[in-house]
Protein backbone atom coordinates (compact mmCIF):
# COMPACT_ATOMS: atom_id res chain seq x y z
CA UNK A 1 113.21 100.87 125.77
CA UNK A 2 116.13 102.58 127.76
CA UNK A 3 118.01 100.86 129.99
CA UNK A 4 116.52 101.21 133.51
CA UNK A 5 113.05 102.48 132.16
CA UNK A 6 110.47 100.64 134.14
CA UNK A 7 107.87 97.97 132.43
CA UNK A 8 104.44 99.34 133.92
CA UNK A 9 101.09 96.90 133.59
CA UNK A 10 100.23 93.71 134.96
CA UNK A 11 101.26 90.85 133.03
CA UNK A 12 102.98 93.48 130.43
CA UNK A 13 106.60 91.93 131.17
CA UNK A 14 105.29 88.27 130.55
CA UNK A 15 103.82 89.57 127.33
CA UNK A 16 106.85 91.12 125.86
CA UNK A 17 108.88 87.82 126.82
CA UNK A 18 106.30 86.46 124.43
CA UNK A 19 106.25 88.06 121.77
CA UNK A 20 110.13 88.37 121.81
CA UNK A 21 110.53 84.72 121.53
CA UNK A 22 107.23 84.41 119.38
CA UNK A 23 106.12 85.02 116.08
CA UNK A 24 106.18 87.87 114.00
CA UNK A 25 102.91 89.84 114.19
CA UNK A 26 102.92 91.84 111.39
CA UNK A 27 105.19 92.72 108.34
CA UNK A 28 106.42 96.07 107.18
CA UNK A 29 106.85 95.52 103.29
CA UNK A 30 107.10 97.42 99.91
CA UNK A 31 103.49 98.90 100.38
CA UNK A 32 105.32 100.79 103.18
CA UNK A 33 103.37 103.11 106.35
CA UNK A 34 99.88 102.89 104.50
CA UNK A 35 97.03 103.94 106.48
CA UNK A 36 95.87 99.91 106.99
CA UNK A 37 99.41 99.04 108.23
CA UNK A 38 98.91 101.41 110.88
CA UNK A 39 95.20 100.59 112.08
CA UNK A 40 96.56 96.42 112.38
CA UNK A 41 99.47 97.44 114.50
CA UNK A 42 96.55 100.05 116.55
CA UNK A 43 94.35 96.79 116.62
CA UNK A 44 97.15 94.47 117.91
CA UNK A 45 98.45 97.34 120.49
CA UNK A 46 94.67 97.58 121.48
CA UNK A 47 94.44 93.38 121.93
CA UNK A 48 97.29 92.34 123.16
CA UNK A 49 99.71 95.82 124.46
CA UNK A 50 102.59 94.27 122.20
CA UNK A 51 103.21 94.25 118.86
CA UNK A 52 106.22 92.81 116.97
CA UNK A 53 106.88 93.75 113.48
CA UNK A 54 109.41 92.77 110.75
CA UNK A 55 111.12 94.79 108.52
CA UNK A 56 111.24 93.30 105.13
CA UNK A 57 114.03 94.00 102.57
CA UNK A 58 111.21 94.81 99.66
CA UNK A 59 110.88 98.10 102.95
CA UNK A 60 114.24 98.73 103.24
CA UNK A 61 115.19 99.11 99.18
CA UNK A 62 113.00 102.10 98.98
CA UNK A 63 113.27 103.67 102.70
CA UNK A 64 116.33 105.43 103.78
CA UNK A 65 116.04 105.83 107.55
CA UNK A 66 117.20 103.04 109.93
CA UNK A 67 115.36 100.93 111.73
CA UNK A 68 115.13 102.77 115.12
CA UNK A 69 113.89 105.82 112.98
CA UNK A 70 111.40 104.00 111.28
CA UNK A 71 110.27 102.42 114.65
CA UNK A 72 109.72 106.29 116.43
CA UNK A 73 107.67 106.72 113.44
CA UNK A 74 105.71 103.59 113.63
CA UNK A 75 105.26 104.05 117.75
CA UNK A 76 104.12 108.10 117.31
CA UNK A 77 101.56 107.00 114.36
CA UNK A 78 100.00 104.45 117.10
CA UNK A 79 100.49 106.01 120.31
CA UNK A 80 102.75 103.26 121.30
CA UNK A 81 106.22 103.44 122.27
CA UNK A 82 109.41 101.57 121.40
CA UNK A 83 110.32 98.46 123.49
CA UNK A 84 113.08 96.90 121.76
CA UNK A 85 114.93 96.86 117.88
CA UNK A 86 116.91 94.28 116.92
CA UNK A 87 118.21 94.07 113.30
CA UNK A 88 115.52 94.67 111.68
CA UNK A 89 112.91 93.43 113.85
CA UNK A 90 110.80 96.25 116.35
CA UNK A 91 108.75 95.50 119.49
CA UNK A 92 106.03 98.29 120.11
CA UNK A 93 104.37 98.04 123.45
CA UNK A 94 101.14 100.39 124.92
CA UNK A 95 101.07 100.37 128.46
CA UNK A 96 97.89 100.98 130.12
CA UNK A 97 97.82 104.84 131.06
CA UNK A 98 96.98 105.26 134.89
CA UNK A 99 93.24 106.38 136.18
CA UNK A 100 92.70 110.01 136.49
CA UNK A 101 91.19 110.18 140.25
């Protein structure tokens, strides 16, 4: 997220705290952007609106791109966008779009 850029949903802000100090959700390993790594983050966007996902090393032998690449490409596969990388951790949020009236 840019600096400034405004956290839109109720509760969405509370979540991210969450999830920042929490757990890791889901791990990015050596089986790399498969198809079912993709539909868990989807699911977990979908449940919860934030997502936060570890890069493991057994990922980062065989990838070249940094992290904040591999996290645009993670957040365009899913429809999500990037909240937050640190190291080699990523925080993926999907904010509620607004009703068409």
């Amino acid at each position: 997220m840019r600096l400034g850029e405004e956290i839109h949903g109720k509760g969405l802000e509370e979540r991210i705290k969450e999830r920042v100090a929490g757990k890791i959700d889901v791990h990015l390993g050596k089986s790399g952007l498969t198809e079912s790594f993709i539909n868990e983050v989807k699911n977990r966007l979908e449940k919860h609106n934030v997502v936060k996902i570890k890069v493991l090393k057994s990922f980062r032998k065989s990838y070249t791109d940094d992290v904040e690449s591999i996290a645009e490409e993670i957040a365009r596969a899913t429809s999500a966008r990037v909240y937050e990388t640190r190291g080699y951790t990523i925080i993926l949020i999907k904010e509620k779009q607004p009703r068409k009236h």
